[in-house]
Protein backbone atom coordinates (compact mmCIF):
# COMPACT_ATOMS: atom_id res chain seq x y z
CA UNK A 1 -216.32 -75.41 100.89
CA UNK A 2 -219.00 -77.32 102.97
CA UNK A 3 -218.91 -80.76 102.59
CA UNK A 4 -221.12 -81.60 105.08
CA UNK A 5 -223.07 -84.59 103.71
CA UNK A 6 -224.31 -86.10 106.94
CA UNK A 7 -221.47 -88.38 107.31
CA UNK A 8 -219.69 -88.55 110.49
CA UNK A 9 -217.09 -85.87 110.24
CA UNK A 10 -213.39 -85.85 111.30
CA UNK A 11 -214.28 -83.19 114.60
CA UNK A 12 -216.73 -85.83 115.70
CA UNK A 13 -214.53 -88.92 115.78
CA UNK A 14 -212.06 -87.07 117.75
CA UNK A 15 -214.86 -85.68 120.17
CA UNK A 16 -216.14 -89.28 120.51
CA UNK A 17 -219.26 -88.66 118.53
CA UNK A 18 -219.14 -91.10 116.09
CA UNK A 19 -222.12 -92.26 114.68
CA UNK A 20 -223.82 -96.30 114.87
CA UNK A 21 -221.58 -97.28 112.29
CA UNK A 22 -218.49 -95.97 113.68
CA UNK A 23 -219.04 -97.28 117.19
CA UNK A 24 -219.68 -100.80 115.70
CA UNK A 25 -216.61 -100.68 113.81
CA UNK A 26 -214.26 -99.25 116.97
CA UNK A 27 -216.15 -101.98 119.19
CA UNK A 28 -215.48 -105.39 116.66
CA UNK A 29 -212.31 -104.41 117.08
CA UNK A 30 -211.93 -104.08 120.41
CA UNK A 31 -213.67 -107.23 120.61
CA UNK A 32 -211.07 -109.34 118.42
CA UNK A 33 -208.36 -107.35 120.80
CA UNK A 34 -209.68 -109.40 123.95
CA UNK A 35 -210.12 -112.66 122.37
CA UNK A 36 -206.46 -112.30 120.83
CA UNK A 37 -205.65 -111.57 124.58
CA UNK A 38 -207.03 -114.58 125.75
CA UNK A 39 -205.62 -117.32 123.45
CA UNK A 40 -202.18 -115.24 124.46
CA UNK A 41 -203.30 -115.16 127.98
CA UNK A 42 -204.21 -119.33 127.85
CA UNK A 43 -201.12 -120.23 126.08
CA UNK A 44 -198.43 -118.12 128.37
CA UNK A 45 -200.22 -119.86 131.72
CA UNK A 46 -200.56 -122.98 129.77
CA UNK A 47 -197.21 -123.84 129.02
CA UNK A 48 -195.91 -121.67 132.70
CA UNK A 49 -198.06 -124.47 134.32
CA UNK A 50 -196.62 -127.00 132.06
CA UNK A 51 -192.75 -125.70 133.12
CA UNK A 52 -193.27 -126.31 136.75
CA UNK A 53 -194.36 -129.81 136.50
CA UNK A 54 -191.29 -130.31 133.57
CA UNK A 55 -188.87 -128.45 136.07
CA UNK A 56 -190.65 -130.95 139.40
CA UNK A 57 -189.83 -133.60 136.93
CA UNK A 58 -185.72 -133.06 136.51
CA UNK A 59 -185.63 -132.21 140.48
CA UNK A 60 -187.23 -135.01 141.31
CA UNK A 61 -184.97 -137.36 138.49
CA UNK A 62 -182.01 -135.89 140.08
CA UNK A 63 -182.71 -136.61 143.89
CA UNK A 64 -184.30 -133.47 144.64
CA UNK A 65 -181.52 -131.52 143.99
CA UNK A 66 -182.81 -128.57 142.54
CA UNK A 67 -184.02 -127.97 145.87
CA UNK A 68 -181.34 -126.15 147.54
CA UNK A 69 -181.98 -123.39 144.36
CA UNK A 70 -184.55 -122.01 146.41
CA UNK A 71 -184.30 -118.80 148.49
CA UNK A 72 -181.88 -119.80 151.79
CA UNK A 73 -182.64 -116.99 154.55
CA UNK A 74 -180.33 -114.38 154.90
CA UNK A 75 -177.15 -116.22 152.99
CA UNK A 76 -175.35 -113.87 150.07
CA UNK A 77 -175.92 -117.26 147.90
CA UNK A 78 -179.48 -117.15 149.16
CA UNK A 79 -180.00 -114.21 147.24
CA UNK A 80 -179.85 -115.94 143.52
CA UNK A 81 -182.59 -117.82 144.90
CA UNK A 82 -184.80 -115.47 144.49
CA UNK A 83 -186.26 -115.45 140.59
CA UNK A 84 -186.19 -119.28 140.76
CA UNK A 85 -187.61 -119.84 143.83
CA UNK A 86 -191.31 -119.59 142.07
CA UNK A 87 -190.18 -121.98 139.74
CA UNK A 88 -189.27 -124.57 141.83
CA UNK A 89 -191.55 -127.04 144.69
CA UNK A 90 -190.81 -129.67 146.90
CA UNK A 91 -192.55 -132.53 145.20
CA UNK A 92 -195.32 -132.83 142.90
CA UNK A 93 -197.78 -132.93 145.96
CA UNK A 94 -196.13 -128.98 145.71
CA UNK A 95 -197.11 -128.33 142.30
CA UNK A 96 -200.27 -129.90 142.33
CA UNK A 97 -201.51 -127.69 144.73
CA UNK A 98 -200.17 -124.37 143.09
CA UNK A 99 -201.10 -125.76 139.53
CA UNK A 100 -204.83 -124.73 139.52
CA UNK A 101 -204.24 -120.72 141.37
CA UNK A 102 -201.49 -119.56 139.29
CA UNK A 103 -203.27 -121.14 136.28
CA UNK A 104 -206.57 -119.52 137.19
CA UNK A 105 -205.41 -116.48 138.60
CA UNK A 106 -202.29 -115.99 135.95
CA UNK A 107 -204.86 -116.11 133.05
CA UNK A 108 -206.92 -113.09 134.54
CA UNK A 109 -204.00 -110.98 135.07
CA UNK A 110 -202.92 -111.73 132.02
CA UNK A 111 -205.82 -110.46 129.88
CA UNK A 112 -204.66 -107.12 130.77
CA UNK A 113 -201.51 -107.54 128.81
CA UNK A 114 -198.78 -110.23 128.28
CA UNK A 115 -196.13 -107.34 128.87
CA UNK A 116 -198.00 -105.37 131.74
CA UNK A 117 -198.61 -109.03 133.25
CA UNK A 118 -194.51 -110.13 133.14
CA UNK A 119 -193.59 -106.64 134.93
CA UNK A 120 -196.20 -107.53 137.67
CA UNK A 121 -194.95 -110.93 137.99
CA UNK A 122 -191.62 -109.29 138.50
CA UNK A 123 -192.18 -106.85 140.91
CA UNK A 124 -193.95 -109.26 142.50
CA UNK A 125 -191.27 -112.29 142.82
CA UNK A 126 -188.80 -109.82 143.69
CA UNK A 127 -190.28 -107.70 146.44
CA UNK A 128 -191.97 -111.31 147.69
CA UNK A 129 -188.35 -112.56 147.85
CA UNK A 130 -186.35 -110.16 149.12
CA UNK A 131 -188.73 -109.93 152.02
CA UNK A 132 -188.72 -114.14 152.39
CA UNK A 133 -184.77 -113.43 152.90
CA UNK A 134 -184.72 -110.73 155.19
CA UNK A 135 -187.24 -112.74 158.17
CA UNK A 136 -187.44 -116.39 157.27
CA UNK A 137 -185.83 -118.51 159.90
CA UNK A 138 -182.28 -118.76 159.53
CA UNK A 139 -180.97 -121.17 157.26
CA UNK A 140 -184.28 -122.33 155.80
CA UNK A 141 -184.91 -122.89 152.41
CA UNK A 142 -187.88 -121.09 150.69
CA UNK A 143 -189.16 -122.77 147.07
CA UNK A 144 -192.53 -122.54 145.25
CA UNK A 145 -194.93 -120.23 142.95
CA UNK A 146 -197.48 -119.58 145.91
CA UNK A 147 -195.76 -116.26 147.13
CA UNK A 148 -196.89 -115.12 143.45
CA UNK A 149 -199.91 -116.63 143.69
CA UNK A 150 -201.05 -114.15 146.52
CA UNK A 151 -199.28 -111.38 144.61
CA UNK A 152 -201.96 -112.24 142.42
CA UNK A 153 -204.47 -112.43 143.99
CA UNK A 154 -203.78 -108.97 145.82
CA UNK A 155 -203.16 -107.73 142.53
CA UNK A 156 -206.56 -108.66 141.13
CA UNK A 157 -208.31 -107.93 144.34
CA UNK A 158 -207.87 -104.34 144.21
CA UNK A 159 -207.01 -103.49 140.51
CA UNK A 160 -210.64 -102.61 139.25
CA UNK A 161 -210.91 -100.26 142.50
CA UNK A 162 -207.62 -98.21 142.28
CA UNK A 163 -208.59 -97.70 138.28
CA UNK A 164 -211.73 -97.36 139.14
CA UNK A 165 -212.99 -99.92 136.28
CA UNK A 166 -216.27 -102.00 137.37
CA UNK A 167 -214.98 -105.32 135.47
CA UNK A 168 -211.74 -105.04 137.40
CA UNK A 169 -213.81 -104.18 140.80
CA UNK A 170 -216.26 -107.53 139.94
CA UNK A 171 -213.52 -110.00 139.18
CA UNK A 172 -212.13 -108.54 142.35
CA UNK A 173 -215.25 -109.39 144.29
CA UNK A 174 -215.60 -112.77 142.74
CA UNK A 175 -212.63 -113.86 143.71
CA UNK A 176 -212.55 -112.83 147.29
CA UNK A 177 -215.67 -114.78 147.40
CA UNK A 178 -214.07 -118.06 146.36
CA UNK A 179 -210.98 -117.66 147.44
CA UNK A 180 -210.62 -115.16 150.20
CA UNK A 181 -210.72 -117.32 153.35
CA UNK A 182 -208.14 -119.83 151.81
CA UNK A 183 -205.72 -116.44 151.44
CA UNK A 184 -206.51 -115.32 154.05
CA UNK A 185 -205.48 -118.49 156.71
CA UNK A 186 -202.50 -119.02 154.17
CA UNK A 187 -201.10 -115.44 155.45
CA UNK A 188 -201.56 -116.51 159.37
CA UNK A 189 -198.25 -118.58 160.78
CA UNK A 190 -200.06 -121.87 161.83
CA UNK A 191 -198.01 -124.72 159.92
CA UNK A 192 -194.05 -123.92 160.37
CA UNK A 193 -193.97 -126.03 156.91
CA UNK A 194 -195.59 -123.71 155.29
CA UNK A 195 -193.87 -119.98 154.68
CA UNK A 196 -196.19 -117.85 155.73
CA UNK A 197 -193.86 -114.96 155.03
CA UNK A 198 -193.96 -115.41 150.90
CA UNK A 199 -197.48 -115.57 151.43
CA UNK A 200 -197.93 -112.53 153.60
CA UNK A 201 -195.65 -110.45 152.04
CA UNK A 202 -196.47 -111.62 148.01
CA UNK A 203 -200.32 -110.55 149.14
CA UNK A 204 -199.04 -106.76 150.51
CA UNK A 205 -196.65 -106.76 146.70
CA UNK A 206 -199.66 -107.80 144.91
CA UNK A 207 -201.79 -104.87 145.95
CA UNK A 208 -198.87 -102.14 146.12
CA UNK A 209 -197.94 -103.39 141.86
CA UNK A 210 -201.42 -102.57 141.01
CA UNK A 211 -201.10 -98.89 142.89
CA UNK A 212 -198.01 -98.93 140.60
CA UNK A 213 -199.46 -100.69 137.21
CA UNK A 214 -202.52 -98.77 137.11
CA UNK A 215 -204.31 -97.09 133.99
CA UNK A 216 -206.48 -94.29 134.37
CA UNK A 217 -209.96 -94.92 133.42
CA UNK A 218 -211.32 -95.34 129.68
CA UNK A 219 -212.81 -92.51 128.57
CA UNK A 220 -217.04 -93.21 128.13
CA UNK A 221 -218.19 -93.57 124.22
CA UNK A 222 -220.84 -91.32 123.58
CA UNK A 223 -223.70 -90.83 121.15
């Protein structure tokens, strides 16, 4: 029996033919999915943000000594140094400067997904630190969030190109324009105070995760 009463019919949903209606419907959704996002996105960075200065606090309450937590070069102990190093900085001077980046730069990648974000964080602290252990100098002692910061930023640089999404490709863009020539000279080895390496090598982890967290393309909506 035809039923056809000009409604928008099961076939055409599916083919993505749906009708004014339909499309506002799918994109009010969509649109309450990205604000949700973005409260969950501002609170995770919020209160990260909030931890390092908390954590800064003890260290510096307890004469620094959360300090030696960090990642020591090429020591077994070293090693266990590695998932806190990012949470732990050599004075709030530290901190301060790695506040506003990860803040900034956490909250973007995070709009993609709390979950998707935490794996890329992951990847990211752990390929960043096993590489700070293998070719730091000997016996040095690697802390802070900033090798994650430039996993970031590579990760957010190139995202929109490998899935080929123009959002991803602008943000991109936009933040090579305001921040490109500070990663860039953080990557270069010109203050031995500074590790160079977890910069370096947190940029080249950024870019590889999004090669490795990437989502194919949204199919267009058409009418």
């Amino acid at each position: 029996m035809d039923t056809n009463d000009g409604g928008v019919g099961v076939e055409e949903v599916r083919a993505g033919r749906a009708g004014p209606a339909a499309r506002a419907v799918r994109q009010g959704g969509e649109d309450r999915g990205r604000a949700d996002r973005a409260k969950a996105a501002a609170k995770l960075m919020s209160a990260w943000v909030a931890l390092l200065w908390v954590i800064e606090a003890v260290d510096y309450a307890t004469g620094h000594a959360l300090d030696a937590y960090g990642i020591t070069a090429r020591e077994t102990d070293g090693l266990g140094g590695i998932p806190l190093a990012p949470f732990l900085h050599f004075g709030f001077d530290h901190v301060a400067s790695n506040s506003l980046p990860l803040l900034v730069l956490g909250f973007v990648a995070a709009l993609g997904g709390i979950r998707r974000f935490l794996a890329v964080s992951a990847v990211i602290t752990l390929a960043d630190g096993l590489a700070v252990w293998l070719i730091s100098p000997s016996h040095s002692v690697t802390a802070g969030a900033s090798g994650l910061i430039f996993g970031l930023f590579g990760y957010l640089l190139v995202r929109g190109f490998v899935e080929r999404r123009p959002l991803g490709v602008v943000v991109g863009l936009a933040l090579a324009a305001v921040w490109g020539t500070t990663f860039l000279s953080g990557v270069l080895p010109t203050d031995s105070m500074i590790s160079w390496q977890a910069h370096l090598f947190g940029l080249v982890a950024g870019v590889a995760t999004a090669f490795l967290f990437r989502r194919p393309p949204r199919p267009a909506l058409t009418g």
